[in-house]
N, C-alpha and C. Protein backbone atom coordinates (compact mmCIF):
# COMPACT_ATOMS: atom_id res chain seq x y z
N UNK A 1 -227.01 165.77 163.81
CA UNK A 1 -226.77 164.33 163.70
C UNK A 1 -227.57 163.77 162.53
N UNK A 2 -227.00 163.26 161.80
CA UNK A 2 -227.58 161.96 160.41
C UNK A 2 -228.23 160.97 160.96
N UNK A 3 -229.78 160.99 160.38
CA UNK A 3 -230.25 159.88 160.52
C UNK A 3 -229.86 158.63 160.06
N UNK A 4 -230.71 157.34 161.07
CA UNK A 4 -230.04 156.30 160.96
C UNK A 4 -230.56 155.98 159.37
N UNK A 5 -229.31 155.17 158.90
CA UNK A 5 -229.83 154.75 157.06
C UNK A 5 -229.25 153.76 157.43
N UNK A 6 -229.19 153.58 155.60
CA UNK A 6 -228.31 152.08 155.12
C UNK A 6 -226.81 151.93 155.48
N UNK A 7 -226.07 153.11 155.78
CA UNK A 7 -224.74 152.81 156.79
C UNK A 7 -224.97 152.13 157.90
N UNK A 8 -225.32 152.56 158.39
CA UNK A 8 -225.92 152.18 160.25
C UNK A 8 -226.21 150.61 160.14
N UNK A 9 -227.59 149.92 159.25
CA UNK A 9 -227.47 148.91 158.92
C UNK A 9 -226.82 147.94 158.43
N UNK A 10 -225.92 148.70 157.82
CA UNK A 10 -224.36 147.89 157.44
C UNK A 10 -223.61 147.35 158.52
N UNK A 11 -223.42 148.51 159.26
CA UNK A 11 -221.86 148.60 160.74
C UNK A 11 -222.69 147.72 161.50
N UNK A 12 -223.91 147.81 161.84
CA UNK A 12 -224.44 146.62 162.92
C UNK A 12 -223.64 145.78 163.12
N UNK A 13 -224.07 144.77 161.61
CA UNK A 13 -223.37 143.53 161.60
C UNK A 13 -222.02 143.60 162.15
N UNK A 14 -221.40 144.57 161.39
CA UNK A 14 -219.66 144.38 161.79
C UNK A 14 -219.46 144.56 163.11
N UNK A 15 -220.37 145.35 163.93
CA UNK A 15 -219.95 145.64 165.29
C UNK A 15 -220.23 144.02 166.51
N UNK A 16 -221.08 143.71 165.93
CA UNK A 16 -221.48 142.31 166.17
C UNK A 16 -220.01 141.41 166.00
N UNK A 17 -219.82 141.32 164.30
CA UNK A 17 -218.62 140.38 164.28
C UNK A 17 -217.25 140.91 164.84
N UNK A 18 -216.68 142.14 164.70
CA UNK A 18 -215.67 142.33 165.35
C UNK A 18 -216.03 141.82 167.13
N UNK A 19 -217.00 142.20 167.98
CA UNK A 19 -217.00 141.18 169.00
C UNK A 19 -217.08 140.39 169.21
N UNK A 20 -217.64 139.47 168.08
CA UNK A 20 -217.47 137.78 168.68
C UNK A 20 -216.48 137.24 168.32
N UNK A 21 -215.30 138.05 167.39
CA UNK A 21 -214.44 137.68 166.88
C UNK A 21 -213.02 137.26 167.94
N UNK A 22 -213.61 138.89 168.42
CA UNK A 22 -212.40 139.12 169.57
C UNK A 22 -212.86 138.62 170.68
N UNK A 23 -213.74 138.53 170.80
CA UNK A 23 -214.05 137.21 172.55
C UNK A 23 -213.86 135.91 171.88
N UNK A 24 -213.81 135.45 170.70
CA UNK A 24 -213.54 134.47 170.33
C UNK A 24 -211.68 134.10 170.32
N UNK A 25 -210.96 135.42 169.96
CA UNK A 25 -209.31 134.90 170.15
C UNK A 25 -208.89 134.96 171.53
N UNK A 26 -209.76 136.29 172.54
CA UNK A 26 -209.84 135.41 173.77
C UNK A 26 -209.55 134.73 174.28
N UNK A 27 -210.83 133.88 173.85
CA UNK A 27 -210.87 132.81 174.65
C UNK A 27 -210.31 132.02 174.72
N UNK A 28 -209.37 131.45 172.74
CA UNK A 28 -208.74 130.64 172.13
C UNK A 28 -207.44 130.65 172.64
N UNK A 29 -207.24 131.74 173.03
CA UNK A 29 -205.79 132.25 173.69
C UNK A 29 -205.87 132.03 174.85
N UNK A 30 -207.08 131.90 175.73
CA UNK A 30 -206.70 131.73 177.10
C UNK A 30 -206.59 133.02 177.76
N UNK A 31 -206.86 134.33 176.93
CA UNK A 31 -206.32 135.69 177.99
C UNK A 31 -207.18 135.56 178.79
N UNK A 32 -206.40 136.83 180.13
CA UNK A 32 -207.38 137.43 180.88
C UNK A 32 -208.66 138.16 180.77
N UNK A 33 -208.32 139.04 179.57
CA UNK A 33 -209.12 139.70 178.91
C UNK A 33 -210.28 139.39 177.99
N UNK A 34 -211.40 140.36 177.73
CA UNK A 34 -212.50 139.44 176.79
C UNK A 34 -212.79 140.29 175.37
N UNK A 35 -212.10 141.48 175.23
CA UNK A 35 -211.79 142.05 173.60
C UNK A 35 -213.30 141.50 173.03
N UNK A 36 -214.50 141.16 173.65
CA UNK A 36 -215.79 141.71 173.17
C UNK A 36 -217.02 142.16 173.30
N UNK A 37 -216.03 143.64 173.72
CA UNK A 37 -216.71 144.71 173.79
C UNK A 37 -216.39 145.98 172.74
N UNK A 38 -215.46 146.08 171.89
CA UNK A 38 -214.67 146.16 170.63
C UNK A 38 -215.99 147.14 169.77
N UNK A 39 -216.82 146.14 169.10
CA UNK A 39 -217.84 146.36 168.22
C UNK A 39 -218.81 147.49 169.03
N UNK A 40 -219.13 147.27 170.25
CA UNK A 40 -220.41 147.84 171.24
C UNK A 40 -219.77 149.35 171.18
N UNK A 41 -218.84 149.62 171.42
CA UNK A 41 -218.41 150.79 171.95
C UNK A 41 -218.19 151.58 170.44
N UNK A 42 -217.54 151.38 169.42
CA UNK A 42 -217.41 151.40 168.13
C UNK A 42 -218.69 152.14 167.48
N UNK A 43 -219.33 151.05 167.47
CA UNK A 43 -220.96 151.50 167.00
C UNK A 43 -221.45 152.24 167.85
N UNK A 44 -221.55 152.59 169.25
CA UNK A 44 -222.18 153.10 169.81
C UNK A 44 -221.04 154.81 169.58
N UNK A 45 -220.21 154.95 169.49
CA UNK A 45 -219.55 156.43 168.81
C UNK A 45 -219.62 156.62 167.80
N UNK A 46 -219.93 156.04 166.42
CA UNK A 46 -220.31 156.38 165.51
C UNK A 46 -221.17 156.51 164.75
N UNK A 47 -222.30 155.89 165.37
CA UNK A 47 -223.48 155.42 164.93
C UNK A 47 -224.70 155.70 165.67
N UNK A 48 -224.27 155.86 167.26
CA UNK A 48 -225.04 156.26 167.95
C UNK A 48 -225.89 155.00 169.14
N UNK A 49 -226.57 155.38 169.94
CA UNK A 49 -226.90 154.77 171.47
C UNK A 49 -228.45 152.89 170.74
N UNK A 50 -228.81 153.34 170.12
CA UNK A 50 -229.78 152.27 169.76
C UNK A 50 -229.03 151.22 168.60
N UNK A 51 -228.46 151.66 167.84
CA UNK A 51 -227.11 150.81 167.41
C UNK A 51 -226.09 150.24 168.30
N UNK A 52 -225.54 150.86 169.22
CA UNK A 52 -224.81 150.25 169.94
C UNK A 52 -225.54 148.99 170.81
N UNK A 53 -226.54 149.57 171.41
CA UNK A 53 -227.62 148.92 172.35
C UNK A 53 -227.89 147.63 171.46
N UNK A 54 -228.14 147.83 170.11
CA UNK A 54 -228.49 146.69 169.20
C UNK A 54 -227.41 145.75 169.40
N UNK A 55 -226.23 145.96 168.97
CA UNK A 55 -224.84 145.14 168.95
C UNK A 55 -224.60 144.72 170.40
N UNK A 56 -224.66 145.36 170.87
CA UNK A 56 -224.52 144.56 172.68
C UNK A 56 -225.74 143.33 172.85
N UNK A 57 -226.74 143.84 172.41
CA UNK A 57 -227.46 142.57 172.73
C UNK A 57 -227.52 141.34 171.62
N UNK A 58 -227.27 141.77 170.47
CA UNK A 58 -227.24 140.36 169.53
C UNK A 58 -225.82 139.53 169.77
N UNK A 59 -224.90 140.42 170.15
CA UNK A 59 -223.51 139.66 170.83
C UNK A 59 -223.82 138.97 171.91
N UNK A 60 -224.08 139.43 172.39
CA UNK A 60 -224.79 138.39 173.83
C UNK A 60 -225.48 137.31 173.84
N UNK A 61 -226.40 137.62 172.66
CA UNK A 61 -227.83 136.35 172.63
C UNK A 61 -226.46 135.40 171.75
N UNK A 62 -225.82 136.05 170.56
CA UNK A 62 -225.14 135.18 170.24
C UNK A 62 -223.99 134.19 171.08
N UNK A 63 -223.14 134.83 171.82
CA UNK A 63 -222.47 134.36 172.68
C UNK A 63 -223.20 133.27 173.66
N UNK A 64 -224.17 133.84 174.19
CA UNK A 64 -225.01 132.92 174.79
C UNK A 64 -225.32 131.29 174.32
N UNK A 65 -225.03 131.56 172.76
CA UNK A 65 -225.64 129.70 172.40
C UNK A 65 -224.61 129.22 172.72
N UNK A 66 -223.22 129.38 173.31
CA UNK A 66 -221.92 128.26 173.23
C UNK A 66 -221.99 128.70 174.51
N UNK A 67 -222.04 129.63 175.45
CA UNK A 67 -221.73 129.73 177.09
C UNK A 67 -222.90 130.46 177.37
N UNK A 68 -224.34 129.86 177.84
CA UNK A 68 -225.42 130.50 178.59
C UNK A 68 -224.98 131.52 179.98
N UNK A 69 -223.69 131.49 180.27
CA UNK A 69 -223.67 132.12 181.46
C UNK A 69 -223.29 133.12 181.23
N UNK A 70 -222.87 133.78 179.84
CA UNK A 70 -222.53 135.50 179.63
C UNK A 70 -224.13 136.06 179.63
N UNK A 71 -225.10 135.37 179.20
CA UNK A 71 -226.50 136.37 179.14
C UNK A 71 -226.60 137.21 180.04
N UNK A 72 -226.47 137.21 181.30
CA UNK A 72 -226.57 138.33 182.69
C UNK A 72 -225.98 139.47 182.45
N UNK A 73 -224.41 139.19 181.37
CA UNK A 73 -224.07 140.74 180.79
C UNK A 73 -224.00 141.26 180.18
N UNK A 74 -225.15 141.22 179.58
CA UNK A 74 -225.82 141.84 178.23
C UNK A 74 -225.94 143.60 178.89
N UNK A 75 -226.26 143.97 180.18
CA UNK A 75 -226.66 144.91 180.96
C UNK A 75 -225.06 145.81 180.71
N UNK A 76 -223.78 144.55 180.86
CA UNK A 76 -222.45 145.42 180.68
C UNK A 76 -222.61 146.10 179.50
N UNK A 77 -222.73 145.51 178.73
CA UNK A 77 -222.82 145.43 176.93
C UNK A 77 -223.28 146.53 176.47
N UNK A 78 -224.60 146.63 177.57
CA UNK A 78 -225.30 148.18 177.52
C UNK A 78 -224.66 149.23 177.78
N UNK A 79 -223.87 149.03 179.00
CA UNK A 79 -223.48 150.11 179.42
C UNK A 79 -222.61 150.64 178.48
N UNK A 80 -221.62 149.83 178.02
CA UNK A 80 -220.56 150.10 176.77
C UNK A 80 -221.13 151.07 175.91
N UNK A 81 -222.21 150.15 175.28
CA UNK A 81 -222.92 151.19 174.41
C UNK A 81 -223.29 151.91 174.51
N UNK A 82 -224.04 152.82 176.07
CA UNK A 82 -224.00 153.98 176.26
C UNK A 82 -223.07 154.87 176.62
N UNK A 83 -222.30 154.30 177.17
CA UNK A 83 -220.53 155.14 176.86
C UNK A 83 -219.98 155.59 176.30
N UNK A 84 -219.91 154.62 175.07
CA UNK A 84 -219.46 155.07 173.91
C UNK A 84 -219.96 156.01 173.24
N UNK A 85 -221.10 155.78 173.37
CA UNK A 85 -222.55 157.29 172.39
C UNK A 85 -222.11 158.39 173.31
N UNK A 86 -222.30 158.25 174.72
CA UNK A 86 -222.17 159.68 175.57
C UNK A 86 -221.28 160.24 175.23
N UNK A 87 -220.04 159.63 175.20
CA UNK A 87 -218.75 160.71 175.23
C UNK A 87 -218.07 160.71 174.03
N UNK A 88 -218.88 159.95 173.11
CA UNK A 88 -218.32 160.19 171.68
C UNK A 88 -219.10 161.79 171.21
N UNK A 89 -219.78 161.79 171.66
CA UNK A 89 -220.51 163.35 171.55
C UNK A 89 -219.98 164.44 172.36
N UNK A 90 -219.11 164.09 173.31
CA UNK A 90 -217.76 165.09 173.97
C UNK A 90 -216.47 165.01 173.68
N UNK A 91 -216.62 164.19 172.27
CA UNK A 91 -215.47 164.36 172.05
C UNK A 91 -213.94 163.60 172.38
N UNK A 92 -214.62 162.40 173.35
CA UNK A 92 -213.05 161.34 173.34
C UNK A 92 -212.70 160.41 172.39
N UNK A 93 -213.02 160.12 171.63
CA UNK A 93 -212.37 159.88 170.26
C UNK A 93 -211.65 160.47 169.16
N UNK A 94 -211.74 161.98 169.84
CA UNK A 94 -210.52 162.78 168.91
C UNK A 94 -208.85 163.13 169.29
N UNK A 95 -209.04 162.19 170.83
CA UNK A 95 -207.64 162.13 171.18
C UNK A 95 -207.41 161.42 172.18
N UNK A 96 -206.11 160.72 172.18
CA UNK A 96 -205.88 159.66 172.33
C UNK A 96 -205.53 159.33 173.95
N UNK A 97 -205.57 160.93 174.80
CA UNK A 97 -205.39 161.20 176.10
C UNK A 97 -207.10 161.18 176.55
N UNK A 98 -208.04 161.38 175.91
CA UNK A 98 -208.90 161.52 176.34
C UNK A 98 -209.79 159.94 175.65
N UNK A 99 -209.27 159.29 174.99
CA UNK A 99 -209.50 157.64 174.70
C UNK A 99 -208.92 157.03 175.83
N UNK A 100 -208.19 156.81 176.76
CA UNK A 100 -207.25 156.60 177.02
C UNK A 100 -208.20 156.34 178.93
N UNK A 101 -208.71 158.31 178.71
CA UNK A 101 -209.68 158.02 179.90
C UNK A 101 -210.60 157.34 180.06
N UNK A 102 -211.60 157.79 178.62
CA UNK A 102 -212.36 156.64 178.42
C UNK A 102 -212.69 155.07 178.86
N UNK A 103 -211.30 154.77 178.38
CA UNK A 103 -211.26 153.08 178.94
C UNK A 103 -211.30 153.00 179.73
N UNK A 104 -210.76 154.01 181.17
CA UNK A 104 -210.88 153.64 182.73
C UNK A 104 -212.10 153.54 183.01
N UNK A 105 -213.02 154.56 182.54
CA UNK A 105 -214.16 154.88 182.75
C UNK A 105 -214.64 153.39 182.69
N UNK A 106 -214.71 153.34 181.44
CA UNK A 106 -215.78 151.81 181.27
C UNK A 106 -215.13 151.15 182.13
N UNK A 107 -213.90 151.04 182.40
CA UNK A 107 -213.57 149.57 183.31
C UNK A 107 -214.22 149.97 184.72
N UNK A 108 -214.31 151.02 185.42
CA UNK A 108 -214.83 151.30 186.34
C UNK A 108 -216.28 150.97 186.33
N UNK A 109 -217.00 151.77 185.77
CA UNK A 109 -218.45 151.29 184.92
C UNK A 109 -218.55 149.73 185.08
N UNK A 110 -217.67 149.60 184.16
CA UNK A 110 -218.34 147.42 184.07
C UNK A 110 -218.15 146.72 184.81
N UNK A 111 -217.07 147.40 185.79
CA UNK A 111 -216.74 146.54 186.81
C UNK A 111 -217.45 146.69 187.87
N UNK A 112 -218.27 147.92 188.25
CA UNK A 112 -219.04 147.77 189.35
C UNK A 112 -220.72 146.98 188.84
N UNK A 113 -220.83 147.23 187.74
CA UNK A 113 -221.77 146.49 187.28
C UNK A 113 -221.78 145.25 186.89
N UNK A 114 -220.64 144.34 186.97
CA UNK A 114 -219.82 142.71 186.46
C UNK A 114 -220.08 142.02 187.99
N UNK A 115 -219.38 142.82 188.99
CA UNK A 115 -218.99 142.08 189.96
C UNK A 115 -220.49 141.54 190.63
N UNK A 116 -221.56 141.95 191.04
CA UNK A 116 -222.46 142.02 191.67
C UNK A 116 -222.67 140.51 191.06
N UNK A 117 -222.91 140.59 189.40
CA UNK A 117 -223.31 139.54 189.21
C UNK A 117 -222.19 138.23 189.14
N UNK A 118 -221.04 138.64 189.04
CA UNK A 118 -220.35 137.69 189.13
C UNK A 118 -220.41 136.96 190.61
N UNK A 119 -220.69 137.48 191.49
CA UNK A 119 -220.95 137.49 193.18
C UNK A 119 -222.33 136.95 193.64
N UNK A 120 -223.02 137.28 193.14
CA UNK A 120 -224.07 136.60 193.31
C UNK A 120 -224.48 135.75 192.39
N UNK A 121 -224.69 135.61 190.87
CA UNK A 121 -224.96 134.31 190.30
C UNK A 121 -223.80 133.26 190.13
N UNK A 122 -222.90 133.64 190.28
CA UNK A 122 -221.79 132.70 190.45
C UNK A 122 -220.86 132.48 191.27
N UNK A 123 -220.84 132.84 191.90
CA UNK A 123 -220.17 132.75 193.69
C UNK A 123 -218.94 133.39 193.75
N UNK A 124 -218.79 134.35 192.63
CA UNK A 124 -217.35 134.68 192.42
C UNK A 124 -216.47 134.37 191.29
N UNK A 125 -216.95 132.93 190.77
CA UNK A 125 -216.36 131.93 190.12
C UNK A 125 -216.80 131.83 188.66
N UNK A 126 -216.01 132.35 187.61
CA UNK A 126 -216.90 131.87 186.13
C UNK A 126 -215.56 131.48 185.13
N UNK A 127 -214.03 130.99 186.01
CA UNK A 127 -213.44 130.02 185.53
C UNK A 127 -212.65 130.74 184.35
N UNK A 128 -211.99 131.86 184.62
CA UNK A 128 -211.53 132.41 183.93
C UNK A 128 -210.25 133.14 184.35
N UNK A 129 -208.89 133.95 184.14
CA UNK A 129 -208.42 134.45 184.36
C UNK A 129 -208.53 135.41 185.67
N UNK A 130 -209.61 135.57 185.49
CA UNK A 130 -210.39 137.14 187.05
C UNK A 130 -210.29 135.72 188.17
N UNK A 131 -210.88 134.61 187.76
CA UNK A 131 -211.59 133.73 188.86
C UNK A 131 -209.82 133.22 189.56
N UNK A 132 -209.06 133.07 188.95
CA UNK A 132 -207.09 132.35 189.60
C UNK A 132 -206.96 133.65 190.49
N UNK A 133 -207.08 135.22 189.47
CA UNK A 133 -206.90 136.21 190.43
C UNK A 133 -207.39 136.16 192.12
N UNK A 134 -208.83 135.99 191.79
CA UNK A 134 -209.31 136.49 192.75
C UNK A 134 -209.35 135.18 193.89
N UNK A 135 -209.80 134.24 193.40
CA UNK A 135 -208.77 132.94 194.24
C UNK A 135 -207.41 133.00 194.64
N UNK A 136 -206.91 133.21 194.26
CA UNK A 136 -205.07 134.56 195.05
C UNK A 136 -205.74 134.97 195.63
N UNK A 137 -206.41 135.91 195.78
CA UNK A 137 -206.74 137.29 196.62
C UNK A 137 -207.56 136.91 197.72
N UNK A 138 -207.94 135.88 198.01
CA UNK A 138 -208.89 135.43 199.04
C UNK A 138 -207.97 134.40 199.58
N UNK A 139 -206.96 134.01 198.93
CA UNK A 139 -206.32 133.17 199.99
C UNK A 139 -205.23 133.95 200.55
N UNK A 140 -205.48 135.53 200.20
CA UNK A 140 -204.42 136.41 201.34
C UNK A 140 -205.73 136.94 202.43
N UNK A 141 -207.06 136.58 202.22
CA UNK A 141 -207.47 136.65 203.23
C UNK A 141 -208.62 138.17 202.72
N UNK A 142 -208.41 138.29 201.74
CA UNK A 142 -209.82 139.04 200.95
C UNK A 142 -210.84 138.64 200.52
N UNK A 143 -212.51 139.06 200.79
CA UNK A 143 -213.60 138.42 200.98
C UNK A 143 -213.40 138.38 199.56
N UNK A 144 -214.78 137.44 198.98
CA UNK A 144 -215.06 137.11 197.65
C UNK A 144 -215.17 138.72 197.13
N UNK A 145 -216.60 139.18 197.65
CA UNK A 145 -216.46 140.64 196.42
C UNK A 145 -215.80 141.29 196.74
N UNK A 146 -214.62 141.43 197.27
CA UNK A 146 -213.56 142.65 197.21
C UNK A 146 -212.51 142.18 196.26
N UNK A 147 -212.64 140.48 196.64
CA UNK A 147 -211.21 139.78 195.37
C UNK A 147 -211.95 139.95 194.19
N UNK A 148 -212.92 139.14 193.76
CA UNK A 148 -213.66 139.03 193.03
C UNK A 148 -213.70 141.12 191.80
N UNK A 149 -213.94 142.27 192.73
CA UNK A 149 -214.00 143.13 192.18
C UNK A 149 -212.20 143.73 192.03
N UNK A 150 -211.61 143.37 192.86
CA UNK A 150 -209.81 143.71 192.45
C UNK A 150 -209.71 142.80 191.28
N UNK A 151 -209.89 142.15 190.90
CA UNK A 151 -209.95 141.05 189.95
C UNK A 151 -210.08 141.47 188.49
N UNK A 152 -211.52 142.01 188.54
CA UNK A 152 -212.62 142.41 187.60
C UNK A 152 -211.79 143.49 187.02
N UNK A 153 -211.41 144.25 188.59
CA UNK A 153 -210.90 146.07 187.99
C UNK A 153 -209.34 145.78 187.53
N UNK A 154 -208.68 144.87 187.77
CA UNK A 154 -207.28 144.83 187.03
C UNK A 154 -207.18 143.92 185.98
N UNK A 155 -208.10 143.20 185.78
CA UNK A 155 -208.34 143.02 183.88
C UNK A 155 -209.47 143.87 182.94
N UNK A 156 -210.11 143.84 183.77
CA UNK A 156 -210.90 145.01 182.97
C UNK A 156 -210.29 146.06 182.52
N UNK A 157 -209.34 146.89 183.44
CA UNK A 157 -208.80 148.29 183.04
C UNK A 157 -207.90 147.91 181.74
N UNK A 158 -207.46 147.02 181.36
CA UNK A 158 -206.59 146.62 180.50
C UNK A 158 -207.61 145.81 179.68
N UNK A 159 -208.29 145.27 179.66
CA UNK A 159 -209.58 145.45 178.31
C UNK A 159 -210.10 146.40 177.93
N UNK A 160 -210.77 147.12 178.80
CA UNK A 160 -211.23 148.38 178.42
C UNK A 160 -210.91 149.51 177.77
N UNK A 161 -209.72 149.58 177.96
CA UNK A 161 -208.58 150.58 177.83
C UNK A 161 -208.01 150.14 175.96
N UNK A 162 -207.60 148.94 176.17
CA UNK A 162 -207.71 148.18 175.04
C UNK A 162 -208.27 148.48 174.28
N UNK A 163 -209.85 148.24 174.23
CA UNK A 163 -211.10 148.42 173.45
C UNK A 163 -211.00 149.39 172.95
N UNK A 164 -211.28 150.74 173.99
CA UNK A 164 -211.77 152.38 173.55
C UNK A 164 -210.39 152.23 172.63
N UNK A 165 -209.11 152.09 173.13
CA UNK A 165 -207.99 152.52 172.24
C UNK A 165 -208.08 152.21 170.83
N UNK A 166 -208.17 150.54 170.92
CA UNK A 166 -208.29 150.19 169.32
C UNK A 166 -209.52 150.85 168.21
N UNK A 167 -210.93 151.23 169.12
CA UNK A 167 -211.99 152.18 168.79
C UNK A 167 -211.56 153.45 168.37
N UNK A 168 -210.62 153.66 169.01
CA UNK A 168 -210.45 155.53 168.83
C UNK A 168 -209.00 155.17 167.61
N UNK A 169 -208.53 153.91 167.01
CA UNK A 169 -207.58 154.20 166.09
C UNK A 169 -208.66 153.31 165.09
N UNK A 170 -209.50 152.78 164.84
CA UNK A 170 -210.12 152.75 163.61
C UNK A 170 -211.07 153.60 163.61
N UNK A 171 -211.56 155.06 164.20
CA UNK A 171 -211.95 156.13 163.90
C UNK A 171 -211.26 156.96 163.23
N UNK A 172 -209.77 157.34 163.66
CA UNK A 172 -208.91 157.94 163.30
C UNK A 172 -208.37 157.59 161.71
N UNK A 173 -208.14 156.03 161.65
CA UNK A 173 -208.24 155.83 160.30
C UNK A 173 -209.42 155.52 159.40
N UNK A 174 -210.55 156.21 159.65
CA UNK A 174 -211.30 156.49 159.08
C UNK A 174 -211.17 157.43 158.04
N UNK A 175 -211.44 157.06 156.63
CA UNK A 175 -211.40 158.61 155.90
C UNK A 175 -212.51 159.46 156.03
N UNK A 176 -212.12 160.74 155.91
CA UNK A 176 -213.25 161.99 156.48
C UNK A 176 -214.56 161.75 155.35
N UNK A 177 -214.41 161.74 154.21
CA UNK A 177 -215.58 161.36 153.75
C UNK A 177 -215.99 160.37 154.15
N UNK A 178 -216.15 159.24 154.49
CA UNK A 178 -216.50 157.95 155.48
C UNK A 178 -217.26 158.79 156.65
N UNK A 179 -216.21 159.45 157.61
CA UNK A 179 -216.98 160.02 159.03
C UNK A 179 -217.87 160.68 158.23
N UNK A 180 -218.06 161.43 157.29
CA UNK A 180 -219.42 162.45 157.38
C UNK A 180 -220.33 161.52 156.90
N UNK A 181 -220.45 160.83 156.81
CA UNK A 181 -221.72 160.26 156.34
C UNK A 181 -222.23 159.44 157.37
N UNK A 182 -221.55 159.07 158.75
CA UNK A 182 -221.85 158.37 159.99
C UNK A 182 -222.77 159.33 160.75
N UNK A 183 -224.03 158.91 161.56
CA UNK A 183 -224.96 159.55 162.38
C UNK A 183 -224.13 160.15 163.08
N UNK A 184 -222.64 159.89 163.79
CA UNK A 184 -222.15 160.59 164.75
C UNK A 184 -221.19 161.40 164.31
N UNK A 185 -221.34 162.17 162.95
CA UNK A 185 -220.00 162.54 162.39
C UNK A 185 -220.22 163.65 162.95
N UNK A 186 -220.97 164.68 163.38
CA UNK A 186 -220.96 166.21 164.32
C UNK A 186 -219.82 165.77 165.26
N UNK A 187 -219.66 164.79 165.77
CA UNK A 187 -218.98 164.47 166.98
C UNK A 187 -217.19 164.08 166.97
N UNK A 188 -217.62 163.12 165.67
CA UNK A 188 -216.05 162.37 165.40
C UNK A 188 -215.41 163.19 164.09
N UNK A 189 -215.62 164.05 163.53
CA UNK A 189 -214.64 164.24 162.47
C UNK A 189 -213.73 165.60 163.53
N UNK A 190 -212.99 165.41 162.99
CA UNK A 190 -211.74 165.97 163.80
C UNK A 190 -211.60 167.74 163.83
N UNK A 191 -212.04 168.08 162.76
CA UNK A 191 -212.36 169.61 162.11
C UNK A 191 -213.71 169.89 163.22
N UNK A 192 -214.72 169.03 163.33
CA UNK A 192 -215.62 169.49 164.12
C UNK A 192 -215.73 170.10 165.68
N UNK A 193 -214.10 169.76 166.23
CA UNK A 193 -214.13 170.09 167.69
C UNK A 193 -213.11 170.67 167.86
């Protein structure tokens, strides 16, 4: 693995702006989905686990000045970023069945780690696409964290999934001189596995 340099310090930033970009059309759009987690997972496969970790939390603190109530998932943010580092070093970014798993993974991942706090600091409720769901789902007579996590896990799987995907096709169009010069290029250039 390549130590961290002046690449690494470059992609930060971008991993940063591609997420606030995409929780920003989001939101503008009204989806279910929150497309920023994009950058976290990105950086954290190509760049590696303290880069990613970096971009999850300056997205957060940033996000945080317009909605104080994402700070609690800065912890998701993490997890992303260690996801992405773990299994970018096994290799799921070199195909698109095994990107594909990936995304469940994290949605599984963030969602057992989302709901708790969505459940306890917010009663369930943070006024979003998950929150109509899971308000359905409790007026068929499902407690808060079971709606609340059916909720989480059927937009999440379709963010998540999302994410790693669009991650694993701007790897792919990466040119190979580009990947070798990334800390994680043992992992992501395609010849390597």
């Amino acid at each position: 693995m390549k130590g961290v340099g002046k690449l690494t310090a470059f992609l930060i930033p971008v991993g940063i702006a591609v997420n606030v970009v995409g929780g920003q059309i989001a939101l503008l759009l009204k989806l279910p989905i929150w497309l920023d987690g994009i950058g976290t997972i990105l950086i954290g496969g190509i760049c590696g686990l303290v880069p990613g970790l970096i971009v999850a939390a300056i997205t957060q603190i940033i996000n945080a000045i317009s909605l104080p109530t994402v700070l609690p998932y800065m912890i998701v943010g993490f997890a992303m970023a260690l996801m992405g580092t773990y299994f970018s070093k096994r290799g799921f970014f070199l195909s698109f069945q095994k990107a594909v798993i990936l995304g469940i993974l994290v949605a599984v991942v963030t969602t057992v780690m989302a709901v708790p706090i969505d459940v306890i600091l917010f009663g369930g409720f943070m006024g979003d696409g998950n929150s109509l769901l899971a308000a359905g789902l409790m007026t068929m007579g499902l407690s808060i964290p079971v709606a609340v996590a059916v909720s989480s896990f059927t937009f999440g799987l379709v963010d998540k999934t999302l994410s790693v995907l669009v991650c694993y096709f701007i790897i792919k169009s990466m040119p190979l001189n580009f990947l070798a010069k990334l800390p994680m290029s043992d992992y992501i250039l395609p010849s390597k596995k």
